[in-house]
N, C-alpha and C. Protein backbone atom coordinates (compact mmCIF):
# COMPACT_ATOMS: atom_id res chain seq x y z
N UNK A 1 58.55 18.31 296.88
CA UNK A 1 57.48 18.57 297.81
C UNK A 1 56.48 17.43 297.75
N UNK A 2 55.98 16.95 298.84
CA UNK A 2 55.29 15.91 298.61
C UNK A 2 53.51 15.68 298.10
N UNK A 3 53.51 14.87 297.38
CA UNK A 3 52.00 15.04 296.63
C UNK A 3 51.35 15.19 297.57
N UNK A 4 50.22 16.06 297.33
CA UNK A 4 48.72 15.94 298.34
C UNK A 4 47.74 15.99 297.27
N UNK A 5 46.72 15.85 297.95
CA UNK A 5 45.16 16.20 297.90
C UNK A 5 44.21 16.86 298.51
N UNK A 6 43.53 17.79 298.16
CA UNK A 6 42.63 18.69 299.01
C UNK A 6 42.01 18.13 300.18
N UNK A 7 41.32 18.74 300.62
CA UNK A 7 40.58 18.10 302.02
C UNK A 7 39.30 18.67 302.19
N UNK A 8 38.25 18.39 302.10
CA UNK A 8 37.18 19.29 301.82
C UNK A 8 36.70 19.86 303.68
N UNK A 9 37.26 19.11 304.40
CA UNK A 9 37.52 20.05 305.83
C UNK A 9 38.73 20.65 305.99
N UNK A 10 38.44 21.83 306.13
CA UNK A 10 39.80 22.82 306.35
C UNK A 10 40.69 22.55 307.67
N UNK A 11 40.36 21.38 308.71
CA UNK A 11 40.56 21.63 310.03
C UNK A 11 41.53 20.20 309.86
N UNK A 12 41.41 19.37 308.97
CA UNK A 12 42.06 17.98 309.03
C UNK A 12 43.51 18.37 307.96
N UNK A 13 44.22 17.62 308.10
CA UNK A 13 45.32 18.29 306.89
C UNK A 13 45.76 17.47 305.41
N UNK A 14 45.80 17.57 304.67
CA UNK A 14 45.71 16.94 303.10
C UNK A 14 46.06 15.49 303.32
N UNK A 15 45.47 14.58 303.03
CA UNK A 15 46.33 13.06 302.77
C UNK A 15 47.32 13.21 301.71
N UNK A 16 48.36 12.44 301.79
CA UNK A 16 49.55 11.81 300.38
C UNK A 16 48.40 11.14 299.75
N UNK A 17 49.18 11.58 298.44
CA UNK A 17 48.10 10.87 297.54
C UNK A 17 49.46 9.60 296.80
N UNK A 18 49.14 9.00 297.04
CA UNK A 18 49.77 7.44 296.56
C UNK A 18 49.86 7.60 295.14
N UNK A 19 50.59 8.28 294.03
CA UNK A 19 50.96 8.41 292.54
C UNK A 19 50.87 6.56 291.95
N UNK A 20 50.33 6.65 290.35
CA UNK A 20 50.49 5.31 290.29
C UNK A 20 51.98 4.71 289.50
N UNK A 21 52.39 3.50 289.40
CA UNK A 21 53.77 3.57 288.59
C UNK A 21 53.75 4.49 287.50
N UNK A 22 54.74 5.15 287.42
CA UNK A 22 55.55 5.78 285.99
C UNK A 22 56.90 5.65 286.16
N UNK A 23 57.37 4.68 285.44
CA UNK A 23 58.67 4.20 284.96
C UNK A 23 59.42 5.73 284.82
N UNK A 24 59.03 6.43 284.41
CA UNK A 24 59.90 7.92 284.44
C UNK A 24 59.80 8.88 285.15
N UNK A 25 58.73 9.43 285.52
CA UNK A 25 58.39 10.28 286.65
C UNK A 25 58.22 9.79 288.13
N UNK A 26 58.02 8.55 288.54
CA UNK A 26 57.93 8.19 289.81
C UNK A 26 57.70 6.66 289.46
N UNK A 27 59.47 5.88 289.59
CA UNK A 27 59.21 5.04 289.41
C UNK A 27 59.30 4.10 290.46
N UNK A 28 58.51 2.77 290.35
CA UNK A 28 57.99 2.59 292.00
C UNK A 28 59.39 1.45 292.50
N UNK A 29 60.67 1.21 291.78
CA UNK A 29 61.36 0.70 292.69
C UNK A 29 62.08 2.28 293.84
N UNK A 30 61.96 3.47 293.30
CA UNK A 30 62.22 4.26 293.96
C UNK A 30 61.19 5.44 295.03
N UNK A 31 60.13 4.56 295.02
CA UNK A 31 58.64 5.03 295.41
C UNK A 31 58.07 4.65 296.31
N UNK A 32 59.07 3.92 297.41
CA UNK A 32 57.65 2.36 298.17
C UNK A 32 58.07 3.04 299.63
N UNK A 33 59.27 4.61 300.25
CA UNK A 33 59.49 4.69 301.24
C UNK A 33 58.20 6.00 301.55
N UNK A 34 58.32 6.83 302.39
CA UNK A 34 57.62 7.90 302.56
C UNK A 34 58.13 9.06 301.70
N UNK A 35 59.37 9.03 301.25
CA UNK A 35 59.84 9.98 300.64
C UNK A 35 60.52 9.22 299.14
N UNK A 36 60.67 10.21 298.13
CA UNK A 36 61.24 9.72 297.02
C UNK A 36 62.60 9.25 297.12
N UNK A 37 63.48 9.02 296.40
CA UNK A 37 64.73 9.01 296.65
C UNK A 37 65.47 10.02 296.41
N UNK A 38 65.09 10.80 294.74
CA UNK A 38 65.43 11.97 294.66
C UNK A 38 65.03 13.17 295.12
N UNK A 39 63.99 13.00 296.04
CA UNK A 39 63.98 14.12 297.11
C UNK A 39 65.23 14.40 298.45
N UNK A 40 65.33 13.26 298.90
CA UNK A 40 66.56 13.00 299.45
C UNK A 40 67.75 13.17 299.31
N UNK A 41 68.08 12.99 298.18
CA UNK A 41 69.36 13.28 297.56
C UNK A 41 69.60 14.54 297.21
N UNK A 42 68.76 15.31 296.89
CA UNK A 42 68.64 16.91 296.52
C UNK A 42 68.30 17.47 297.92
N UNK A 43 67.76 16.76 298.85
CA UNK A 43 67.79 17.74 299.65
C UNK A 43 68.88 17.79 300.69
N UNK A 44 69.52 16.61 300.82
CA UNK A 44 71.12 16.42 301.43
C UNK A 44 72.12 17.12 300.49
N UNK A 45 71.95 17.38 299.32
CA UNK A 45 72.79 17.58 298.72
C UNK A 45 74.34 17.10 298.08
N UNK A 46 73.68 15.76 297.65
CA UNK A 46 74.71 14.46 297.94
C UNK A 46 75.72 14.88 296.45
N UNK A 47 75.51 15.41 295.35
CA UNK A 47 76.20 15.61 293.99
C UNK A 47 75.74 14.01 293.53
N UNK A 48 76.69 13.89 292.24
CA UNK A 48 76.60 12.86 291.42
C UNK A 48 76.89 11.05 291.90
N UNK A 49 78.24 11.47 292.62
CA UNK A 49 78.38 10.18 293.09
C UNK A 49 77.78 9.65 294.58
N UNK A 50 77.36 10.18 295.42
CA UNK A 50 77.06 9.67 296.64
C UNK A 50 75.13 9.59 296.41
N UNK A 51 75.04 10.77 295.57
CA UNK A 51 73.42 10.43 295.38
C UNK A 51 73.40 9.00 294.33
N UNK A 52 74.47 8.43 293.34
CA UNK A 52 73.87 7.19 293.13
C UNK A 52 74.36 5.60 293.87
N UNK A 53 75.06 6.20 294.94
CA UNK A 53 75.18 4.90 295.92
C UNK A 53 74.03 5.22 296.56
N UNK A 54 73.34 6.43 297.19
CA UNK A 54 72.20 6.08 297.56
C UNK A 54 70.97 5.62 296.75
N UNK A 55 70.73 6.05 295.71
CA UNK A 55 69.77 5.17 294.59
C UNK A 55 70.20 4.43 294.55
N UNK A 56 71.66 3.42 294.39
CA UNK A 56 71.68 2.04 293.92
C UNK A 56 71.23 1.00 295.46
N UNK A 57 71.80 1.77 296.47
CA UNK A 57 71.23 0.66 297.90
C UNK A 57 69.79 1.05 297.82
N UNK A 58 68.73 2.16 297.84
CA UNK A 58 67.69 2.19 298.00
C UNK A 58 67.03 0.91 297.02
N UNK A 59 67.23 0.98 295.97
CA UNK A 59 66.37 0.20 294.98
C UNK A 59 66.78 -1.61 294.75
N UNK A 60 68.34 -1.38 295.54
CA UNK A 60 68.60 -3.17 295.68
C UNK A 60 67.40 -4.17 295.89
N UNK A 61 67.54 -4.60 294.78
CA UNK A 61 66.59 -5.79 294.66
C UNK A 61 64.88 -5.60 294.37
N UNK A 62 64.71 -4.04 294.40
CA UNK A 62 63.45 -3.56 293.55
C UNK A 62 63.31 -3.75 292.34
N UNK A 63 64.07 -3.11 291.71
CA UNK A 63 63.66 -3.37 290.40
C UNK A 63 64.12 -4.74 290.23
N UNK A 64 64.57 -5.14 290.19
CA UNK A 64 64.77 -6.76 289.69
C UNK A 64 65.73 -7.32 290.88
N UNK A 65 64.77 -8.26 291.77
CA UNK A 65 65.08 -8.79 292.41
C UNK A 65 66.67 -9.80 292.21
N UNK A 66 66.45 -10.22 291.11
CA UNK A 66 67.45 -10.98 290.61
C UNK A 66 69.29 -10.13 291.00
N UNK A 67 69.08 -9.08 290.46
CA UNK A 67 70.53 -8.07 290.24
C UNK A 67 70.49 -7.38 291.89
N UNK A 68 69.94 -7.63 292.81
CA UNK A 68 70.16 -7.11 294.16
C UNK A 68 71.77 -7.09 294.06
N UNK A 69 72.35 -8.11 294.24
CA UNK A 69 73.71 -8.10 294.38
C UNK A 69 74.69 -6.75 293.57
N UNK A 70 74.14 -6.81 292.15
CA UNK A 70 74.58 -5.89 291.20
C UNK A 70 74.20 -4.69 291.92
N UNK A 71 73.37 -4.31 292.12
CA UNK A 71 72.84 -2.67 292.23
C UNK A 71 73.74 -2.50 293.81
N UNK A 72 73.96 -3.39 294.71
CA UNK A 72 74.68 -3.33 296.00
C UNK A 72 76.32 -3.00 294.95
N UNK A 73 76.40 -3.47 294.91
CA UNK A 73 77.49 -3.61 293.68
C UNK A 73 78.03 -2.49 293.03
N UNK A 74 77.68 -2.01 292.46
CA UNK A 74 77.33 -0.34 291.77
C UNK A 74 77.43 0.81 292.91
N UNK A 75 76.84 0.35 294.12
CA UNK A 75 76.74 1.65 295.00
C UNK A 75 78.15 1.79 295.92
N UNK A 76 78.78 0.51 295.86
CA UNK A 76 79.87 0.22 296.26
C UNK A 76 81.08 0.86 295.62
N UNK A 77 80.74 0.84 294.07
CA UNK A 77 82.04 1.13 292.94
C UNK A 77 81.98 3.33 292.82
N UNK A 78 80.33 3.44 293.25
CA UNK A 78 80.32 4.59 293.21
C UNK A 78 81.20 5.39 294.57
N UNK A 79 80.86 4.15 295.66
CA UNK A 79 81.59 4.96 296.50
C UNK A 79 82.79 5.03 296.97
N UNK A 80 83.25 4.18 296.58
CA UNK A 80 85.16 3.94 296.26
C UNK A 80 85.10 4.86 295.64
N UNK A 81 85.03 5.43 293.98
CA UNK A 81 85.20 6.36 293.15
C UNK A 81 85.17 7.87 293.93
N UNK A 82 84.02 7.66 294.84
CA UNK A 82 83.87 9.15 295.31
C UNK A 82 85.42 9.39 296.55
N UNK A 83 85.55 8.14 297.09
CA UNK A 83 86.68 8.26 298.03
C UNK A 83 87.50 8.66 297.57
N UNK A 84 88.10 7.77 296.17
CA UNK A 84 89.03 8.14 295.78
C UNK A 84 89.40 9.19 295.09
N UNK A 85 88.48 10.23 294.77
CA UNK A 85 88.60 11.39 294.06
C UNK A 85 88.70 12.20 295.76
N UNK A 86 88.05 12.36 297.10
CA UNK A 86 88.25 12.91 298.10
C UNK A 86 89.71 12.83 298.25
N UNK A 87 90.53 11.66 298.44
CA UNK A 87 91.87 11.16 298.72
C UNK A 87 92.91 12.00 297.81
N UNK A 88 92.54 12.60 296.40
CA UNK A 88 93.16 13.14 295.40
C UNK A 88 93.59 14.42 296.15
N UNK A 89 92.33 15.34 296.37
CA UNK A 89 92.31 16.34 297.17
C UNK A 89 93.48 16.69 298.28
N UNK A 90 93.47 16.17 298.78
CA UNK A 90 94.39 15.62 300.17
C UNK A 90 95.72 16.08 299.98
């Protein structure tokens, strides 16, 4: 649910309140859209592997600009893996 803040007029509606970095609770390579990432993912209901191809493309090149490639990289291997466990099914 998304942070707010009161409003001391009842008639205007709460601002987002902008959280500051926390590396564990809201960390800001996954923090800079309107929504979290793991709000998204829980609320699509993506499971294990498709929610971390979406964390690994969301945060490409956030946290460390350098490993963009890597984290593209990762979301790629997650989602082959997820194919290929769909394809098992079959």
């Amino acid at each position: 649910m998304p942070r707010t803040k009161g409003s001391t007029n009842k008639n205007k509606p709460a601002a987002p309140v902008k959280s500051k970095h926390d590396p564990v609770d809201h960390p800001s390579h996954y923090t800079d859209g309107k929504i979290e990432v793991i709000d998204f993912i829980e609320d699509k209901k993506l499971g294990y592997h498709l929610g971390c191809v979406v964390k690994y493309v969301a945060r490409a090149g956030k946290k460390d600009p350098a490993k963009t490639i890597e984290d593209l990289k990762k979301a790629a291997w997650y989602l082959a893996r997820q194919i290929k466990n769909l394809e098992k099914v079959k």
